[in-house]
Protein backbone atom coordinates (compact mmCIF):
# COMPACT_ATOMS: atom_id res chain seq x y z
CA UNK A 1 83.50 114.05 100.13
CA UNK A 2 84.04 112.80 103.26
CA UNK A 3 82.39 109.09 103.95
CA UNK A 4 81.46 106.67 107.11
CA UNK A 5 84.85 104.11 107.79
CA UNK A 6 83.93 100.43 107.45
CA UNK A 7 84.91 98.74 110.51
CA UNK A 8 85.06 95.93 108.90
CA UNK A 9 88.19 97.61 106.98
CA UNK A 10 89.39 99.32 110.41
CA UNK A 11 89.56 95.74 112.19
CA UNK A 12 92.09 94.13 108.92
CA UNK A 13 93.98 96.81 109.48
CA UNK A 14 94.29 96.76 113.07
CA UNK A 15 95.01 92.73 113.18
CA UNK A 16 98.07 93.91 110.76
CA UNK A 17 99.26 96.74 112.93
CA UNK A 18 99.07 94.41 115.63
CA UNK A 19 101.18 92.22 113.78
CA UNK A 20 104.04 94.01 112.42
CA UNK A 21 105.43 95.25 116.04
CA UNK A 22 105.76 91.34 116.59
CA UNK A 23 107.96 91.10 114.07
CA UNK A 24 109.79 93.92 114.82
CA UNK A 25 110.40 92.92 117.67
CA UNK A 26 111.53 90.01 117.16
CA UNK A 27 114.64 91.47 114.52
CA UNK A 28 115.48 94.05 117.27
CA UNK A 29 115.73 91.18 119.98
CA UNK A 30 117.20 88.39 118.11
CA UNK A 31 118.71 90.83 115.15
CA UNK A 32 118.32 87.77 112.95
CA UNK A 33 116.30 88.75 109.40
CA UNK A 34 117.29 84.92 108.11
CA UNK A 35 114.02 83.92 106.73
CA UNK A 36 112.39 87.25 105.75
CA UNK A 37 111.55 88.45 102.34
CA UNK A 38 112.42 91.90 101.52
CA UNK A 39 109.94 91.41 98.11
CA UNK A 40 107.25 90.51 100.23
CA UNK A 41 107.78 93.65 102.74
CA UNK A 42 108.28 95.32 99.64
CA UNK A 43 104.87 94.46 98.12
CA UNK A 44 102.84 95.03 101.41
CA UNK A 45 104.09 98.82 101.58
CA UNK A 46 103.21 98.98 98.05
CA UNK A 47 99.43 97.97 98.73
CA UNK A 48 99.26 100.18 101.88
CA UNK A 49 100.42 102.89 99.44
CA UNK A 50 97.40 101.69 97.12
CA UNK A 51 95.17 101.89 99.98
CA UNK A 52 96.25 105.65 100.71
CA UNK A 53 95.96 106.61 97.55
CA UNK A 54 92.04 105.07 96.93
CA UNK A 55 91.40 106.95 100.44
CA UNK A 56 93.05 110.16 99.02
CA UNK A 57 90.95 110.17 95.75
CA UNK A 58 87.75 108.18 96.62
CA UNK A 59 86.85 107.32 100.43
CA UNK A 60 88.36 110.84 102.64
CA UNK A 61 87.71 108.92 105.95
CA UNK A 62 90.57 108.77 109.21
CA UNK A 63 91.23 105.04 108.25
CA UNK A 64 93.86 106.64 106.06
CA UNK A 65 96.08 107.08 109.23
CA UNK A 66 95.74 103.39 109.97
CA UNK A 67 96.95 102.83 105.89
CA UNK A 68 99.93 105.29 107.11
CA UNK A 69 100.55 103.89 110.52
CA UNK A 70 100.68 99.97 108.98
CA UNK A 71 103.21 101.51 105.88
CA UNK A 72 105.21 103.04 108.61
CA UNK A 73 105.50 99.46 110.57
CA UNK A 74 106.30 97.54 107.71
CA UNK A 75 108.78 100.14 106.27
CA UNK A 76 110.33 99.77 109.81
CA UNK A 77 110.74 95.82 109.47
CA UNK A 78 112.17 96.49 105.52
CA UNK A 79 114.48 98.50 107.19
CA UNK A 80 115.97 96.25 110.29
CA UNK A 81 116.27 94.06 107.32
CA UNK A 82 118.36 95.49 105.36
CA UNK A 83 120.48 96.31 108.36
CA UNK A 84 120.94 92.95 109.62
CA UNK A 85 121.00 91.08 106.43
CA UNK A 86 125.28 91.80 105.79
CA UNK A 87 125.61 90.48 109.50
CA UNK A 88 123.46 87.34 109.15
CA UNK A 89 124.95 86.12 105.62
CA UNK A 90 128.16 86.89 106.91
CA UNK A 91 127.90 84.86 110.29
CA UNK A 92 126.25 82.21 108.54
CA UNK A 93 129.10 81.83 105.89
CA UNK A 94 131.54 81.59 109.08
CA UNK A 95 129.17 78.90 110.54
CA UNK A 96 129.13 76.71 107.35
CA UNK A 97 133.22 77.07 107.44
CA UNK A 98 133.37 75.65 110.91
């Protein structure tokens, strides 16, 4: 069954996907992931997944591509993480030696 979108839905998820590439960004400028939380990136792609899933089995509308595009972003930023994290511990152990 396929349903009307709620803008009201569309616009939340827009104000997210336009905030994700900030902080994306940011990690690929500065390569500095100090500060982040990889449980909190963690748990965001988790309710994007959620959100798929109640489009999938209850609400068939395209907002499920914004779901998918916002998973994609934050799985991006999890990502940069975990590649600059070794780096930044490590130069910040150096720092406090100094």
């Amino acid at each position: 069954m396929i349903e009307s979108f709620s803008i009201w839905e569309v616009l939340f998820l827009l104000c997210f996907a336009v905030s994700w590439p900030v902080s994306i960004a940011k990690s690929l400028r500065t390569k500095v992931v100090i500060g982040k939380s990889p449980l909190f990136m963690s748990l965001v792609i988790l309710g994007y997944i959620f959100g798929i899933i109640h489009k999938v089995l209850y609400s068939r509308d395209v907002v499920i591509f914004l779901y998918m595009f916002n998973a994609l972003l934050v799985s991006t930023d999890l990502f940069l993480y975990f590649l600059y994290i070794g780096k930044n511990r490590k130069e910040l152990q150096q720092g406090n030696k100094e």
